[in-house]
Protein backbone atom coordinates (compact mmCIF):
# COMPACT_ATOMS: atom_id res chain seq x y z
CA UNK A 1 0.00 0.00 0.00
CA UNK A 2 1.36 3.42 -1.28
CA UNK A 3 -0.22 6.25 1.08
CA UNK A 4 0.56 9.81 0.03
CA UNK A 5 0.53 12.25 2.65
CA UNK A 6 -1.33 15.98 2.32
CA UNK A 7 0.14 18.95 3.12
CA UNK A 8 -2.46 20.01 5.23
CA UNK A 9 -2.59 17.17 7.61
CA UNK A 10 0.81 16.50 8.07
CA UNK A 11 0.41 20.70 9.45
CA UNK A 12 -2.54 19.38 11.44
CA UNK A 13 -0.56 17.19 12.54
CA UNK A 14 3.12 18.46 13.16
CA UNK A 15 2.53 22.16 13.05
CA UNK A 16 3.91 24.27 16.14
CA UNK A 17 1.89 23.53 19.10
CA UNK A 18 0.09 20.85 17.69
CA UNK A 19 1.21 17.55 19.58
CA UNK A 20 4.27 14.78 18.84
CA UNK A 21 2.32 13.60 15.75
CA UNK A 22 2.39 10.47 17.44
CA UNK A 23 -0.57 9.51 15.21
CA UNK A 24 1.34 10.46 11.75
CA UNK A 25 3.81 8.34 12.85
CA UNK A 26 1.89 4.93 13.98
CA UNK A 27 0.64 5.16 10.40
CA UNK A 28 3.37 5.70 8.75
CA UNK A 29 4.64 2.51 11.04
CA UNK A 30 1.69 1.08 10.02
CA UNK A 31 2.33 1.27 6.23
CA UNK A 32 5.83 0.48 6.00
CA UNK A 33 5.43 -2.80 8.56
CA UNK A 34 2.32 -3.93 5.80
CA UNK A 35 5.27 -3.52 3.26
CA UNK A 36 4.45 -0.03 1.76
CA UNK A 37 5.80 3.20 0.97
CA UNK A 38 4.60 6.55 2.59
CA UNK A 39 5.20 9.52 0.13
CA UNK A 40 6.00 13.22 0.41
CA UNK A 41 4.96 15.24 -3.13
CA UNK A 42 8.28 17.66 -3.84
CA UNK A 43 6.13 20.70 -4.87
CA UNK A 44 4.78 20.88 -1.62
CA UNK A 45 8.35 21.38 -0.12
CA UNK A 46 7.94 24.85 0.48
CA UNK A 47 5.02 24.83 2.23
CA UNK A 48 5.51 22.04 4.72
CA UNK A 49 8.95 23.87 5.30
CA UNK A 50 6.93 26.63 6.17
CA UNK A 51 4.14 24.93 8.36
CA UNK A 52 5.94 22.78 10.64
CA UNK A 53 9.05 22.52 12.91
CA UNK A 54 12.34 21.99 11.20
CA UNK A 55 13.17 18.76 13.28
CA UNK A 56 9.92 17.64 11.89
CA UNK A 57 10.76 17.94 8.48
CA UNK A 58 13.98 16.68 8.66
CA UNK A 59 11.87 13.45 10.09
CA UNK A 60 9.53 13.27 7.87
CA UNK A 61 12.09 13.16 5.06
CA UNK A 62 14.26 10.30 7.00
CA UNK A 63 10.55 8.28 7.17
CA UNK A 64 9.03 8.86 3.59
CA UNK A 65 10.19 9.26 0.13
CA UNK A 66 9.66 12.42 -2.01
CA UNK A 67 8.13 12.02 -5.30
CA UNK A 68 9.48 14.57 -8.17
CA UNK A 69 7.67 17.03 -9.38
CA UNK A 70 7.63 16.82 -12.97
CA UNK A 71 7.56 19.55 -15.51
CA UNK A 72 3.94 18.43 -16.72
CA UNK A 73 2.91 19.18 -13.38
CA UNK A 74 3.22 23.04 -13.47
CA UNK A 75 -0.54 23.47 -13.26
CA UNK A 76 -1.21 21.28 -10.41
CA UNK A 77 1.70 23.24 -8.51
CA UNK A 78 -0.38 26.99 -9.27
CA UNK A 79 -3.44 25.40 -8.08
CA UNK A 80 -4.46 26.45 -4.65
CA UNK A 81 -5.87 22.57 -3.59
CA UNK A 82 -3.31 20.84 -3.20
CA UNK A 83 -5.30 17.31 -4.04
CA UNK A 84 -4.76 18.27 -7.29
CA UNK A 85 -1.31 17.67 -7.12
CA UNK A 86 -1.24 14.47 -5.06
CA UNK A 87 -3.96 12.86 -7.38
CA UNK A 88 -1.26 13.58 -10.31
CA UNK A 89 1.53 12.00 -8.66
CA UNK A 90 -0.85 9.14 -7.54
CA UNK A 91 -1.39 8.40 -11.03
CA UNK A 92 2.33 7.40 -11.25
CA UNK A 93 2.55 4.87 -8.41
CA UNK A 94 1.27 1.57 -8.78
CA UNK A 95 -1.86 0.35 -7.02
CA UNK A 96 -3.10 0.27 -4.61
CA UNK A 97 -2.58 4.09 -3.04
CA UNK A 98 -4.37 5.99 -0.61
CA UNK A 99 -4.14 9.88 -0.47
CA UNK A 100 -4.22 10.65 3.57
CA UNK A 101 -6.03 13.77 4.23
CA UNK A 102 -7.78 15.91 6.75
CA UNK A 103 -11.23 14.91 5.38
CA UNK A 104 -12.17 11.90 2.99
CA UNK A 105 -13.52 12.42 -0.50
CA UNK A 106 -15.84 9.60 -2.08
CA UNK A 107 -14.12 8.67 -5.47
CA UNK A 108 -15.98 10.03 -8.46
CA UNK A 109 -14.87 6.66 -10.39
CA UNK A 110 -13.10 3.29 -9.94
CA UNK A 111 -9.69 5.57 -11.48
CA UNK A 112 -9.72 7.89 -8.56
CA UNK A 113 -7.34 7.07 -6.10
CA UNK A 114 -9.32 7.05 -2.38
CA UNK A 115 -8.58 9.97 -0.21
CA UNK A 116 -9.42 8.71 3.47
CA UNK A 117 -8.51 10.77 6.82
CA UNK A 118 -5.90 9.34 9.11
CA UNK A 119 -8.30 7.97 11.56
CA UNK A 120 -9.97 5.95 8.92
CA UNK A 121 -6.42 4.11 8.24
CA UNK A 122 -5.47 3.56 11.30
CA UNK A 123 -8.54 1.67 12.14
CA UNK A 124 -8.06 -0.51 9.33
CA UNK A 125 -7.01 -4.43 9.42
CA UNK A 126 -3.40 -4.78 9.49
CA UNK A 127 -2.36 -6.63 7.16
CA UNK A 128 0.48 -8.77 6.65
CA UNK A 129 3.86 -7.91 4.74
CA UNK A 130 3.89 -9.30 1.50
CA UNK A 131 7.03 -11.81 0.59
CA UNK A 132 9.03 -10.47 -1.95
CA UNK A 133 10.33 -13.59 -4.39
CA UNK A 134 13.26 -10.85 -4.87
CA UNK A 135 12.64 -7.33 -2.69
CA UNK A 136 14.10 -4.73 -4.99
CA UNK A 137 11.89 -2.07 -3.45
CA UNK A 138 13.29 -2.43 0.18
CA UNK A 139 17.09 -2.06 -1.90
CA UNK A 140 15.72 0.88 -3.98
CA UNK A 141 14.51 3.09 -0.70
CA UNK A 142 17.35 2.39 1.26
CA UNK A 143 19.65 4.23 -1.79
CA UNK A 144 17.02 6.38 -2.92
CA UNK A 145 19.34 9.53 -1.88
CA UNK A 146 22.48 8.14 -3.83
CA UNK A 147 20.22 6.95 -6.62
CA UNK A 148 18.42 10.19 -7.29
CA UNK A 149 21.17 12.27 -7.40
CA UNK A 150 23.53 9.74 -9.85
CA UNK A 151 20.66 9.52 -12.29
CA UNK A 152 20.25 13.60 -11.97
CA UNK A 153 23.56 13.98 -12.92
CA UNK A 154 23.19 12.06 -15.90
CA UNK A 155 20.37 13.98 -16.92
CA UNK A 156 22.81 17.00 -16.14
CA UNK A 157 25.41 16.22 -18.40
CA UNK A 158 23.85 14.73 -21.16
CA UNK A 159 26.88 11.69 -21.98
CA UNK A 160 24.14 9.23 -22.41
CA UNK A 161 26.61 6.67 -24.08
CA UNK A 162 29.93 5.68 -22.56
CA UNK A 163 29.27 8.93 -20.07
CA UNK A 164 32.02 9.14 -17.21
CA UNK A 165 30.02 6.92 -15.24
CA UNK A 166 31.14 4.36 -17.08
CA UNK A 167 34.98 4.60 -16.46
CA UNK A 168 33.81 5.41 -12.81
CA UNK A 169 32.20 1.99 -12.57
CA UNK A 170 34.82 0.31 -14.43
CA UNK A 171 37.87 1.26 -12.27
CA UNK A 172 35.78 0.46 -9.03
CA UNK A 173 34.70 -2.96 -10.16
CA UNK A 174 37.92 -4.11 -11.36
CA UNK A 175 39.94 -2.33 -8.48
CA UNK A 176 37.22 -4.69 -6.14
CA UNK A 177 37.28 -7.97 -7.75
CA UNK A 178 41.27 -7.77 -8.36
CA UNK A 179 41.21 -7.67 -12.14
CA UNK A 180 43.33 -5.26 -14.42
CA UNK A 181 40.34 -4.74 -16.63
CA UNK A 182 36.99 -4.57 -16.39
CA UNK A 183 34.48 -3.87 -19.51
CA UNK A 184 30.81 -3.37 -18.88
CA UNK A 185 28.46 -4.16 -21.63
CA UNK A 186 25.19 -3.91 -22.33
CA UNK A 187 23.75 -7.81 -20.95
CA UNK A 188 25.25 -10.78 -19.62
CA UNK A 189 24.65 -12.36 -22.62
CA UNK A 190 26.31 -9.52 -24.73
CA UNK A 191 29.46 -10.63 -22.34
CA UNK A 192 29.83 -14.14 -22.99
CA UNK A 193 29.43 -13.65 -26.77
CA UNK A 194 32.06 -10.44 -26.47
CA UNK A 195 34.27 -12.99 -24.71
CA UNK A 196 34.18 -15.65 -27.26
CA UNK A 197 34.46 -12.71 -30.04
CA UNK A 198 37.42 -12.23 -28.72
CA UNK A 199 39.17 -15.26 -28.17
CA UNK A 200 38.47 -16.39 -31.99
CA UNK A 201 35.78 -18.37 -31.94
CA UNK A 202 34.70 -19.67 -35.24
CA UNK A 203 31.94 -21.77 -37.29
CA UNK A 204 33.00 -25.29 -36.07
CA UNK A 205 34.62 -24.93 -33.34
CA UNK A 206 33.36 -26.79 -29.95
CA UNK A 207 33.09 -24.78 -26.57
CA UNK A 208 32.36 -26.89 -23.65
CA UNK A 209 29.82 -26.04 -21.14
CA UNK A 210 26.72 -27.37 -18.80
CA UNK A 211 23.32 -28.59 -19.38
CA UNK A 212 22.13 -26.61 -16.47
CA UNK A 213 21.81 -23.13 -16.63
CA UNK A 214 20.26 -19.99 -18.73
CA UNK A 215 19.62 -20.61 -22.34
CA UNK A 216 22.36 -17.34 -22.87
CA UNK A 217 25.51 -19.60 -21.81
CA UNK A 218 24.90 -21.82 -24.95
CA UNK A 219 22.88 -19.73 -26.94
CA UNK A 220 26.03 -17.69 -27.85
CA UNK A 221 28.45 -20.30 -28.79
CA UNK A 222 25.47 -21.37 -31.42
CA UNK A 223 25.00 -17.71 -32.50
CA UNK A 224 28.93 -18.05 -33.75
CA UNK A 225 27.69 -21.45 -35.45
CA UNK A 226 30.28 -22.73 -33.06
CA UNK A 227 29.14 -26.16 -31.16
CA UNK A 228 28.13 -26.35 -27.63
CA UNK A 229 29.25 -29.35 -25.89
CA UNK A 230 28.13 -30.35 -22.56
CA UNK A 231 29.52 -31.33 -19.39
CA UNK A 232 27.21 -32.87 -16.43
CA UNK A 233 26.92 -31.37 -12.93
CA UNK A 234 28.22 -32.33 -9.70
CA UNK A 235 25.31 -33.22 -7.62
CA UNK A 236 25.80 -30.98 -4.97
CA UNK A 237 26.69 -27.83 -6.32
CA UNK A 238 25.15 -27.91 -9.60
CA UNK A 239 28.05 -26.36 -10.84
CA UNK A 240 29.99 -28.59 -13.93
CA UNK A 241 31.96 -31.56 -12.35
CA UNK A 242 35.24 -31.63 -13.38
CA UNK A 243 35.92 -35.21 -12.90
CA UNK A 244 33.77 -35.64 -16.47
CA UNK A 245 35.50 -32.41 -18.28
CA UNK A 246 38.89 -34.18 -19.48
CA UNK A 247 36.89 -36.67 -21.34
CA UNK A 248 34.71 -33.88 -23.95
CA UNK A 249 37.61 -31.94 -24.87
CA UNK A 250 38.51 -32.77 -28.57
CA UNK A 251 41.18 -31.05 -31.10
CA UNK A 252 37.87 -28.40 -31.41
CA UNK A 253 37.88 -27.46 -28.67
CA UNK A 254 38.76 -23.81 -28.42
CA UNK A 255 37.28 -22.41 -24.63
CA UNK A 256 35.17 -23.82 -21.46
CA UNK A 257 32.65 -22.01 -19.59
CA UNK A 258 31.53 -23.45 -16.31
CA UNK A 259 28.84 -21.62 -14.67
CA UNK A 260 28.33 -20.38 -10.90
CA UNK A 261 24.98 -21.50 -10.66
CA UNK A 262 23.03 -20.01 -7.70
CA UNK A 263 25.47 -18.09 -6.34
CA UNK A 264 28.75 -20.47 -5.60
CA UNK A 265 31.85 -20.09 -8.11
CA UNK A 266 32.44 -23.51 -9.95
CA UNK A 267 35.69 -25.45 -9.10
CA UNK A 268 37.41 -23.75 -11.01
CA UNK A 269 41.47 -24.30 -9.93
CA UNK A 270 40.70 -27.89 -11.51
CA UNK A 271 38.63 -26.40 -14.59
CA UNK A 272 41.72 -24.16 -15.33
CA UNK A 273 44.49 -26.98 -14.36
CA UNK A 274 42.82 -29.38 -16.93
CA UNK A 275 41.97 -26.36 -19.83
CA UNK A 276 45.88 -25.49 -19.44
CA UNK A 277 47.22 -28.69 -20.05
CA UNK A 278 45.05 -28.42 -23.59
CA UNK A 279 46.11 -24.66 -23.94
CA UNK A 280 42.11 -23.72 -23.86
CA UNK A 281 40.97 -20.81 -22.45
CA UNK A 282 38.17 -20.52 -19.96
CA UNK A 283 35.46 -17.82 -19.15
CA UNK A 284 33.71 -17.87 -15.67
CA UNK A 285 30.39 -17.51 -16.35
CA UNK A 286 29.44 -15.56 -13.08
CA UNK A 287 26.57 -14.02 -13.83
CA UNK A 288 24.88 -15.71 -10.70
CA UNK A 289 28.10 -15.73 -8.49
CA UNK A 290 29.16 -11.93 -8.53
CA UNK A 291 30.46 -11.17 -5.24
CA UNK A 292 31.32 -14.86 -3.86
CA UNK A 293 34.70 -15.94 -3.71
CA UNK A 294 36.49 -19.28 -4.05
CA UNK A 295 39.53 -19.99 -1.88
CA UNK A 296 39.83 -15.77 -0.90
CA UNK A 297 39.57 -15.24 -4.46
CA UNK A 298 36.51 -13.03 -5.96
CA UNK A 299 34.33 -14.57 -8.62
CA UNK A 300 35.27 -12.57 -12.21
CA UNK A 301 38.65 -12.93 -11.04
CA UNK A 302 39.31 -16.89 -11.17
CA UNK A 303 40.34 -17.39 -14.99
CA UNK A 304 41.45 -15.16 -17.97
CA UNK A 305 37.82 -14.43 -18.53
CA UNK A 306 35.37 -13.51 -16.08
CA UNK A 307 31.89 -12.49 -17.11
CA UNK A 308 28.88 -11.40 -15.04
CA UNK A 309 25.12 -9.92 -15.49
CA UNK A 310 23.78 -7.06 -14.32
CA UNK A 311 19.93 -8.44 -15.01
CA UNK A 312 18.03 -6.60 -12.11
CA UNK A 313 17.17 -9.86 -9.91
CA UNK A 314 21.19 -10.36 -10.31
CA UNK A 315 23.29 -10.36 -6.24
CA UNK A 316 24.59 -6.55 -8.34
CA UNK A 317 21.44 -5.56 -10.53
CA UNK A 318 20.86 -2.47 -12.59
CA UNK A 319 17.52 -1.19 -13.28
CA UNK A 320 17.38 -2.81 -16.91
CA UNK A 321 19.96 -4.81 -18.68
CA UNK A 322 23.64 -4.89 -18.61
CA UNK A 323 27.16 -6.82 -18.07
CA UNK A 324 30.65 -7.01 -17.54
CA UNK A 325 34.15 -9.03 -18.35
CA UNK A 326 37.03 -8.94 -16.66
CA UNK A 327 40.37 -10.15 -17.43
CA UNK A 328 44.08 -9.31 -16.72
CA UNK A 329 44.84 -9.34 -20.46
CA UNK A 330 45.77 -6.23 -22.29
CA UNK A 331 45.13 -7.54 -25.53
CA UNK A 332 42.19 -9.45 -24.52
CA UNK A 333 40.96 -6.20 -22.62
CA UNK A 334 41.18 -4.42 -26.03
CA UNK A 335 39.85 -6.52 -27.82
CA UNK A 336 36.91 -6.67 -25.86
CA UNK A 337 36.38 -2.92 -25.56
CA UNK A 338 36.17 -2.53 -29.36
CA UNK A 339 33.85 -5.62 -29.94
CA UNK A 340 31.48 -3.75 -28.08
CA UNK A 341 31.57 -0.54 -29.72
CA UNK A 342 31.15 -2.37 -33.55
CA UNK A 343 34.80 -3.64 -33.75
CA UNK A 344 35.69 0.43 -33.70
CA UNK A 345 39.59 0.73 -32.53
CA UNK A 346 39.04 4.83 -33.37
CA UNK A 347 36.73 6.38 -35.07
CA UNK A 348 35.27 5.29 -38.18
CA UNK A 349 38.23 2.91 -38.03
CA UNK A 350 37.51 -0.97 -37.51
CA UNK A 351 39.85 -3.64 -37.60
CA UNK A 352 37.43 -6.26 -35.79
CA UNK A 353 33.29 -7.14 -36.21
CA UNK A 354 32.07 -6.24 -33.20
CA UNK A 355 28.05 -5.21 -32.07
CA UNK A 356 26.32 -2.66 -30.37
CA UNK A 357 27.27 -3.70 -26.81
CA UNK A 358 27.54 -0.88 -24.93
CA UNK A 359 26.13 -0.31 -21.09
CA UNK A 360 23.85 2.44 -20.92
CA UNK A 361 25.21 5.64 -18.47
CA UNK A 362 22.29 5.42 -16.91
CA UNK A 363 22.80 2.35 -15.66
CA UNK A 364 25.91 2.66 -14.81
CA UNK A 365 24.66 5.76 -12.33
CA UNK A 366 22.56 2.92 -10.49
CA UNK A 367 25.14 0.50 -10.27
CA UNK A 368 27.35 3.63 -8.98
CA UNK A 369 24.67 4.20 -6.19
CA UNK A 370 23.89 0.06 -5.65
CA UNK A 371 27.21 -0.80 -4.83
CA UNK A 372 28.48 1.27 -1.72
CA UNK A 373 26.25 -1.16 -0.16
CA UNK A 374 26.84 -4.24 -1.90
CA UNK A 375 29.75 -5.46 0.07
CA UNK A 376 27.39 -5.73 2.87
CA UNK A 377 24.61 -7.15 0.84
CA UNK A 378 27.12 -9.44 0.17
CA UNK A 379 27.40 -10.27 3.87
CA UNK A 380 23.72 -10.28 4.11
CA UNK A 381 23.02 -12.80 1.80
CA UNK A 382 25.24 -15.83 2.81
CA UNK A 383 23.69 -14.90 6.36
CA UNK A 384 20.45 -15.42 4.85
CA UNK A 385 21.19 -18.20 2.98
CA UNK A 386 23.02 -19.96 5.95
CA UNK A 387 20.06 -19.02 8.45
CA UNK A 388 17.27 -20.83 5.91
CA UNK A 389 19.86 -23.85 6.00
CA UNK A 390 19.55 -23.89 9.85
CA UNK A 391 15.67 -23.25 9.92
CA UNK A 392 15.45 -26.42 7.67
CA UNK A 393 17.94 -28.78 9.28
CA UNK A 394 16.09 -27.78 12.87
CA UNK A 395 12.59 -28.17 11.21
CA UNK A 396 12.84 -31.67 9.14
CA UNK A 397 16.19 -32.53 10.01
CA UNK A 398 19.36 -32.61 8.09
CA UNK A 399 18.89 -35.91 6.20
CA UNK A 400 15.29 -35.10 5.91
CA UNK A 401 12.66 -34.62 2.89
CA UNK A 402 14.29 -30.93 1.82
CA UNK A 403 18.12 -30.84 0.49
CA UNK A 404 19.54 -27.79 1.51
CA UNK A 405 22.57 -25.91 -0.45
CA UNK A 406 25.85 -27.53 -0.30
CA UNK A 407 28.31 -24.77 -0.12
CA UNK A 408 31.63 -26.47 -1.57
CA UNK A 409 34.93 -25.67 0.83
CA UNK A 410 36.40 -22.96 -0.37
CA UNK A 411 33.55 -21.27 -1.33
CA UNK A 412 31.50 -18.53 -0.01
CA UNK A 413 28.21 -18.05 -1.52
CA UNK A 414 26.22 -14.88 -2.35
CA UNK A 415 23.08 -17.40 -2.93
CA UNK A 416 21.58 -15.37 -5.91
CA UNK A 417 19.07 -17.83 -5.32
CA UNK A 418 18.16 -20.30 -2.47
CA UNK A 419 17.37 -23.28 -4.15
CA UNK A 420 16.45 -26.76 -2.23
CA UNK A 421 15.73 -30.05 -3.65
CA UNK A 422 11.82 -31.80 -2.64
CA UNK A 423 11.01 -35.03 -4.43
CA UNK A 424 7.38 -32.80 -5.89
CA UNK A 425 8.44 -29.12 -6.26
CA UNK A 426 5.27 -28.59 -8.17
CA UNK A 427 2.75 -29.58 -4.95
CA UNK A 428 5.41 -27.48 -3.01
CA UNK A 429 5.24 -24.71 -4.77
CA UNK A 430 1.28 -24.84 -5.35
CA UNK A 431 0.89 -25.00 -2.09
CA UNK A 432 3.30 -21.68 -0.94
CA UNK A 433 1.24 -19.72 -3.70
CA UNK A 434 -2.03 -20.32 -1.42
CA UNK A 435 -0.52 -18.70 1.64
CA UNK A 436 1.14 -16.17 -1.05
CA UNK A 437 4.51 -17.06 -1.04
CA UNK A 438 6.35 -17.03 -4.55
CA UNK A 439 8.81 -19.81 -5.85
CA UNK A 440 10.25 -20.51 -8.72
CA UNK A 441 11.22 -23.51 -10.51
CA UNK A 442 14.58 -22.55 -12.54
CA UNK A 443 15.63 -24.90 -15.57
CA UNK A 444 13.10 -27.28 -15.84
CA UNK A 445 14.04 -28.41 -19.48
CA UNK A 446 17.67 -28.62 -19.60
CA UNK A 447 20.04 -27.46 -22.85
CA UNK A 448 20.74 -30.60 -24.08
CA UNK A 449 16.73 -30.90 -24.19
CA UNK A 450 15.41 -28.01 -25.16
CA UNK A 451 14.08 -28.05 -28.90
CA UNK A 452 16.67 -25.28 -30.46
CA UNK A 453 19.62 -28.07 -29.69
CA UNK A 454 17.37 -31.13 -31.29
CA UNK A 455 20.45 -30.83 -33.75
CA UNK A 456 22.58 -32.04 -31.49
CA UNK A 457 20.50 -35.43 -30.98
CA UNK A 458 21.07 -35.68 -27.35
CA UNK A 459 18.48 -37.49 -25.99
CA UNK A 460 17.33 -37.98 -21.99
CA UNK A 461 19.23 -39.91 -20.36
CA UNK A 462 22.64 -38.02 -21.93
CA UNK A 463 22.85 -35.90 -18.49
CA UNK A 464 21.04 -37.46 -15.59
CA UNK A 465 22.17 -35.09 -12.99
CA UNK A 466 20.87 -32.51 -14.97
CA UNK A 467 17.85 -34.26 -15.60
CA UNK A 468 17.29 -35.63 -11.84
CA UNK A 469 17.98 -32.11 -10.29
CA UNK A 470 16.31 -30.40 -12.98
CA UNK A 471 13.09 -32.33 -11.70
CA UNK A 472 13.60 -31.66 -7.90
CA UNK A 473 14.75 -28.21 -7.33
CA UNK A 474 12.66 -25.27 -6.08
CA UNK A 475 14.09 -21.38 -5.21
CA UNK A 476 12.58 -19.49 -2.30
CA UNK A 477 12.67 -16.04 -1.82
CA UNK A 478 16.17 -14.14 -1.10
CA UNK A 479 17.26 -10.86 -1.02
CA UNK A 480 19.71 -9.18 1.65
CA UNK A 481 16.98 -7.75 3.42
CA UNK A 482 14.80 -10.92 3.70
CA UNK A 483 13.69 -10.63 7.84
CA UNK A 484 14.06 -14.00 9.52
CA UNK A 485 10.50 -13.91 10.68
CA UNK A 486 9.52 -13.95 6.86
CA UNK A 487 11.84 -16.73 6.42
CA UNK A 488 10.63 -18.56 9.19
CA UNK A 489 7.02 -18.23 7.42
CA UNK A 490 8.40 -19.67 4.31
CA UNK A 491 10.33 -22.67 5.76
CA UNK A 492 7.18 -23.36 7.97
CA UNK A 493 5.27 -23.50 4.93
CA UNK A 494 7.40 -25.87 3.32
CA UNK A 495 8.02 -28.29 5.98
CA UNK A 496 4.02 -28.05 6.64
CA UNK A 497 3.30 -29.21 2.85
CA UNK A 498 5.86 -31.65 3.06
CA UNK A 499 4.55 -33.18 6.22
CA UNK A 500 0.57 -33.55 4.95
CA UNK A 501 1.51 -36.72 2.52
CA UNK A 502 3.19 -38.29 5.31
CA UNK A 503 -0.15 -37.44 7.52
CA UNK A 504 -2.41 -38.57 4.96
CA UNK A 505 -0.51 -41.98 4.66
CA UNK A 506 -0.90 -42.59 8.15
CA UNK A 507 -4.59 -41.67 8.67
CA UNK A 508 -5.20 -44.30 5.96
CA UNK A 509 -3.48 -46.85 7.81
């Protein structure tokens, strides 16, 4: 629930002499504990500067976000009721809203947003928080200062493409992983075709990766009419077993590219060992593991190619698409850079084919903004994760009916998504929507079985971890900010629809 707050009451309200506003502020608790937002409109700036105490202000801004006023809007701003104003900006949030106000007004139609007095909300049912399957909201308020102004400043100064937020982001990425280079581009998937660009590949040639993962990790070695090869998972980790990688490598072979499903860097010392014995280069495919580390070492940074996603569910998300490669190659750097920019070495000078793969400024201003706080998100999440893996083992047990995460030593994980293993993730999962709890159910057909590979006449039964885990695995929600009493909701739920069968079976004995 959005609730937008009038100038006028917040004055009734907070204005010299008037009381604490101890009633403003149990429903602003009140809508931010049911999950919402609680709004300020900017043009009114003036006048609540003018109406109540400083200290006020300065708490009301802490509490509530301020919503623009835009340059449509001049109108609204000249008219002397200021519900004209609010309803505008109303219009721009997304259902449902309430406009709080000193007196209700019955809605002319079903478009007008209600307008109730504060009594009227506080006497209404609380209800309860809504789970987030990934909480970008909570993330967005908490840098909605930093955000603003980054995105501003774009606006400002106009460098829309390749702006200086770019560079910015660049040096601070690489200088944190521990690369020389880093490259952002404009998707993950733009990344791991840049990457393959660069190292040569060619119609023909084989590049080796898993079964078990986003379409985009094959889907570019076939858009080179290169061949994807794959290599099953190790049953814990879903990450590409190296004990079965030796054995696919042929004379065509010309790169690997395990994956970090999840949120847990691949093995990857034995990946490269075995790939450097052939001379064949490998690319990390991190675009789930950005920010975990193997062995002290960040993901990106763990072979001469390391490639990651900014998609906005991503552990580092922008606000739309985008990407990165790292590497400590100066050549391969270079490369890289003028794939993305149409092969272009200088201007209207190209000694390469490259593509339109450049990462928007814009998005680079959010990422700017996102990650001053992402080390600790960072933190956050493997708490998270670890604290669902505790709730579970001390619910069901740890050999019980739900496989938790196995975090390989070595590893830490930034668990881009909590995933478990159930024997029916569809009843599971059914049963979590009634008590409205999302899930998702990632990879259900793998590569090797998806129709645009038929080509490559691999039947089932040519991967059966894939296949098995493929069939069993369910993600729950996770985000940083994921409160354990929501998590203890969720892990109740699932233990509770994993318990009924065993019920049922026993009331008919």
């Amino acid at each position: 629930m959005h609730l937008l707050l009038h100038p006028d009451l917040i004055a009734a309200e907070l204005g010299s002499g008037n009381g604490s506003g101890n009633r403003l502020w149990e429903a602003v608790d009140k809508a931010q504990a049911e999950g919402g937002r609680v709004w300020l409109y900017a043009g009114h700036a003036q006048s609540l500067a003018a109406a109540i105490p400083r200290d006020s202000l300065a708490q009301l801004t802490r509490r509530c976000g301020w919503l623009a006023a835009l340059a449509g809007e001049g109108n609204a701003l000249l008219n002397p009721d200021p519900l004209e104003a609010l309803r505008l900006a109303a219009a721009r949030l997304p259902q449902p809203t309430l406009i709080l106000a000193p007196v209700s007004i019955p809605p002319h139609s079903d478009a007008d947003v209600p307008v109730v007095t504060l009594d009227a909300f506080l006497a209404r049912p609380a209800q309860r928080r809504p789970i987030e399957f990934i909480d970008l909201k909570h993330e967005q308020d908490s840098i909605r200062a930093r955000l603003e102004a980054g995105l501003h400043t774009v606006l400002h100064h106009g460098h829309y493409i390749l702006g200086p937020e770019i560079r910015e982001l660049e040096e601070l990425l690489a200088s944190w992983v521990g690369t020389k280079h880093c490259i952002t581009v404009a998707s993950g998937t733009d990344s791991l075709l840049i990457a393959l660009m660069a190292l040569g590949v060619r119609p023909g040639d084989e590049v080796i990766t898993v079964p078990y993962t986003w379409i985009s990790t094959a889907e570019v070695i076939a858009l080179l009419n290169a061949t994807p090869v794959f290599v099953d998972i190790d049953p814990d980790t879903y990450n590409l077993d190296p004990s079965l990688l030796e054995q696919a490598i042929t004379s065509r072979t010309k790169a690997i590219i395990p994956v970090g499903i999840y949120g847990q860097c691949a093995e990857m010392e034995r990946i490269n060992a075995i790939a450097a014995a052939q001379g064949i280069p490998v690319i990390e495919d991190a675009a789930q593991s950005f920010g975990a580390t193997r062995h002290g070492v960040k993901s990106c940074a763990l072979s001469g190619i390391g490639s990651t996603s900014f998609f906005p569910s991503k552990p580092l998300g922008c606000y739309g698409d985008g990407g990165a490669l790292f590497t400590g190659d100066d050549e391969l750097a270079e490369s890289m850079r003028q794939i993305r920019v149409h092969g272009q070495a200088k201007k209207h000078y190209h000694p390469l084919v490259g593509l339109n793969g450049r990462f928007d400024t814009v998005q680079a201003a959010v990422l700017l903004a996102k990650f001053e706080g992402f080390p600790e998100a960072v933190e956050a999440r493997g708490r998270t994760g670890e604290r669902y893996t505790r709730m579970f083992h001390e619910c069901l047990g740890e050999d019980g009916p739900v496989k938790t995460p196995v975090i390989a030593r070595g590893n830490t994980s930034v668990y881009a998504q909590y995933t478990i293993q159930v024997d029916d993730p569809g009843r599971v999962q059914a049963q979590l929507r009634e008590q409205g709890i999302p899930s998702v159910s990632y990879y259900v057909v793998p590569l090797h079985l998806q129709p645009v590979f038929a080509g490559l006449r691999l039947g089932k039964g040519a991967y059966p971890v894939s296949e098995a885990v493929s069939q069993r695995c369910l993600s729950l929600p996770m985000s940083p900010g994921l409160e354990a009493s929501a998590q203890e909701r969720i892990v109740e739920a699932v233990c509770e629809s994993l318990r009924e069968p065993a019920l049922g079976a026993a009331k008919a004995d």
